[in-house]
C-alpha atoms as a PDB file:
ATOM      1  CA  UNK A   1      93.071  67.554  98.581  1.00  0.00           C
ATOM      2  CA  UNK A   2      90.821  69.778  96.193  1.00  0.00           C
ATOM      3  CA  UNK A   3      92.240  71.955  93.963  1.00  0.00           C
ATOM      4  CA  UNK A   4      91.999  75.742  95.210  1.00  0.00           C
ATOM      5  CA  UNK A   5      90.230  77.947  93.303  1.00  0.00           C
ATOM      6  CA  UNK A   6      91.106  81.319  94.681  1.00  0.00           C
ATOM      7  CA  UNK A   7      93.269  83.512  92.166  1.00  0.00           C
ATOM      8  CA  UNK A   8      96.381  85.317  94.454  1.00  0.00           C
ATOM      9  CA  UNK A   9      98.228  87.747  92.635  1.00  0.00           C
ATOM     10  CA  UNK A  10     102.484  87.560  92.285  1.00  0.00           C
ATOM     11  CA  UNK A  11     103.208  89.983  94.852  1.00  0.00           C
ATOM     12  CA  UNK A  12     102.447  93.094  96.758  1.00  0.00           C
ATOM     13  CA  UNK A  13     104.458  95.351  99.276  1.00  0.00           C
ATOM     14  CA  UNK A  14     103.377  96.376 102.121  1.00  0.00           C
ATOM     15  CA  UNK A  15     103.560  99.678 104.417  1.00  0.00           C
ATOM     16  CA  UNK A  16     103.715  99.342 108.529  1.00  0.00           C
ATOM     17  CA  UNK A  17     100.153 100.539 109.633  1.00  0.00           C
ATOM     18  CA  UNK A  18      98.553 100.266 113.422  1.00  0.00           C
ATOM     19  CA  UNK A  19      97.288  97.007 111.911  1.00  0.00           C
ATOM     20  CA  UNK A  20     100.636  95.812 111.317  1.00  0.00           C
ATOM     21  CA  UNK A  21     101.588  92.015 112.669  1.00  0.00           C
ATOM     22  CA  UNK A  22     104.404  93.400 114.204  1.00  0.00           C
ATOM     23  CA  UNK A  23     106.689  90.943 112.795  1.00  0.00           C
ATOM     24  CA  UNK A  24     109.206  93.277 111.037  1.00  0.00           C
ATOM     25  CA  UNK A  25     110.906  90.436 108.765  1.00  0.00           C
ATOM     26  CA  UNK A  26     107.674  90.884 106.924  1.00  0.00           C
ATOM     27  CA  UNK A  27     108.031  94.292 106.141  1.00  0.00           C
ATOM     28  CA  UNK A  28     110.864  93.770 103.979  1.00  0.00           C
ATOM     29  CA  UNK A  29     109.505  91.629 101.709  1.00  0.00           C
ATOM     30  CA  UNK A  30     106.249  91.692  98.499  1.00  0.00           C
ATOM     31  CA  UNK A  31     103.633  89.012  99.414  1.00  0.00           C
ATOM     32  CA  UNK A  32     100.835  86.941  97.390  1.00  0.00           C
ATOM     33  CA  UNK A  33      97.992  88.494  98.002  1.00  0.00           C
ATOM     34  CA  UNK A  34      94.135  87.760  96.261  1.00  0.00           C
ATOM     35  CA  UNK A  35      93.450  89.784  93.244  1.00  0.00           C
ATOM     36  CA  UNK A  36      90.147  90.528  94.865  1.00  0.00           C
ATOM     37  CA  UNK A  37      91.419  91.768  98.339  1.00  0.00           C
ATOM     38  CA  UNK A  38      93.652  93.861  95.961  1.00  0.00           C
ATOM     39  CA  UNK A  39      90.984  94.839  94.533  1.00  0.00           C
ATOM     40  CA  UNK A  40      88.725  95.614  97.106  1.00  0.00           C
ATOM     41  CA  UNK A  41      91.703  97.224  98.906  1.00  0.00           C
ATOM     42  CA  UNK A  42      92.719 100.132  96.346  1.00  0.00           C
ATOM     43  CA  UNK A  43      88.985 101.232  96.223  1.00  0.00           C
ATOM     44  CA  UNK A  44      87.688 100.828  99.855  1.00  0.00           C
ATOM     45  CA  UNK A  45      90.896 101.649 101.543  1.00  0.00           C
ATOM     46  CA  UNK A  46      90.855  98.161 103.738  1.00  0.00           C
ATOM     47  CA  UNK A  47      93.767  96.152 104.695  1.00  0.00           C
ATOM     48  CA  UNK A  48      94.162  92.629 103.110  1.00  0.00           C
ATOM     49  CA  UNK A  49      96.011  89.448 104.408  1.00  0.00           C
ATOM     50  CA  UNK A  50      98.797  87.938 102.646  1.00  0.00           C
ATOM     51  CA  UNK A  51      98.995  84.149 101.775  1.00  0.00           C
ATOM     52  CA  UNK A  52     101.710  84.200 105.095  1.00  0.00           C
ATOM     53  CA  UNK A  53      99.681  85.815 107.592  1.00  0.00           C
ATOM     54  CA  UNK A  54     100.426  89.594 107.240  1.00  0.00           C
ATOM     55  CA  UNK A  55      98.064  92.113 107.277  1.00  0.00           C
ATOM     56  CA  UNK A  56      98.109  95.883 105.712  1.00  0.00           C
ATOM     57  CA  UNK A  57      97.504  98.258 103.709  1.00  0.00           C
ATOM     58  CA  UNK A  58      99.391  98.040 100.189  1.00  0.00           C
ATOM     59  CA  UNK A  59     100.776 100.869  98.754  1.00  0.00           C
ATOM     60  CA  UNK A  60     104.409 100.113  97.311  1.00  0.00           C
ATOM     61  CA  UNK A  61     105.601  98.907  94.172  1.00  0.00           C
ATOM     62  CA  UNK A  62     106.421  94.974  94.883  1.00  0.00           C
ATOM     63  CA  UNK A  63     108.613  94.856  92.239  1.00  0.00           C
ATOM     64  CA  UNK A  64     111.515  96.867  94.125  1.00  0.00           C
ATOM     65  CA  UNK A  65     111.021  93.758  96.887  1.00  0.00           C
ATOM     66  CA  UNK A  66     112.014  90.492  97.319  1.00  0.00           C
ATOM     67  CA  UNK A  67     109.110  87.672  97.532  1.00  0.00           C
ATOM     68  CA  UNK A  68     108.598  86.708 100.859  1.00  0.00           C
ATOM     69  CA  UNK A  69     109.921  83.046 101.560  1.00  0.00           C
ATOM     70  CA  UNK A  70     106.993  82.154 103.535  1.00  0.00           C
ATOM     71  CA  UNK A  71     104.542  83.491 101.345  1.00  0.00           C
ATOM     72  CA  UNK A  72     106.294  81.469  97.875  1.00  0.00           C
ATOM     73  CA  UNK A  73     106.637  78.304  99.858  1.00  0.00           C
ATOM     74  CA  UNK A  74     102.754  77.756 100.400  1.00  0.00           C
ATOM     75  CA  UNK A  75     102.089  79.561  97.271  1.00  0.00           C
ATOM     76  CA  UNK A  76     104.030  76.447  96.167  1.00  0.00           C
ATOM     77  CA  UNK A  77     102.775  74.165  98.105  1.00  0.00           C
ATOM     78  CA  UNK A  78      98.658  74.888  97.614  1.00  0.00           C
ATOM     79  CA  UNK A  79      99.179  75.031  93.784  1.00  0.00           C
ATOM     80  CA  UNK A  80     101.501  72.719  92.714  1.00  0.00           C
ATOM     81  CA  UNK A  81     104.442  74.808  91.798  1.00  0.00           C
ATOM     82  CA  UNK A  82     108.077  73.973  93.568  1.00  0.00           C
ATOM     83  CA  UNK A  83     109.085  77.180  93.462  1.00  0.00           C
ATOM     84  CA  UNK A  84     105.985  79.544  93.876  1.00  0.00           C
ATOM     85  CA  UNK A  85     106.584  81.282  91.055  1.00  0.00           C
ATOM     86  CA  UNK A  86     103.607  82.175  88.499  1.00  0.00           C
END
């Protein structure tokens, strides 16, 4: 498998929106996003996907959330890190 290239930040919260999965464990938690989608989001105003699936607009402080398990485990898992941390 080749390497990913992609840079995905630590973590960011999200807020429910209309665009919301629905799923309401993943409200709760701070996901890996792309620096870029981050980017993109804070000056367009778009939503962005997380590494897990979710999709919104961020807006909270992820530091005040636990990591989502989902989004750590393939964080893990695409670059090589057991835990998904850094």
């Amino acid at each position: 498998m080749a390497p990913m290239t992609e840079t995905w930040t630590d973590q960011q919260t999200e807020e429910k929106t209309d665009i919301s999965t629905g799923d309401g464990d993943h409200d709760r938690f701070a996901h890996y996003v792309r620096k870029a989608d981050i980017v993109r989001s804070n000056v367009e105003g778009v939503p962005v996907q997380a590494l897990c699936g979710k999709v919104w607009i961020p807006n909270r402080d992820p530091e005040r959330y636990p990591v989502c398990p989902t989004c750590k485990e393939l964080h893990g898992m695409i670059f090589g890190k057991g835990d998904g941390e850094g």
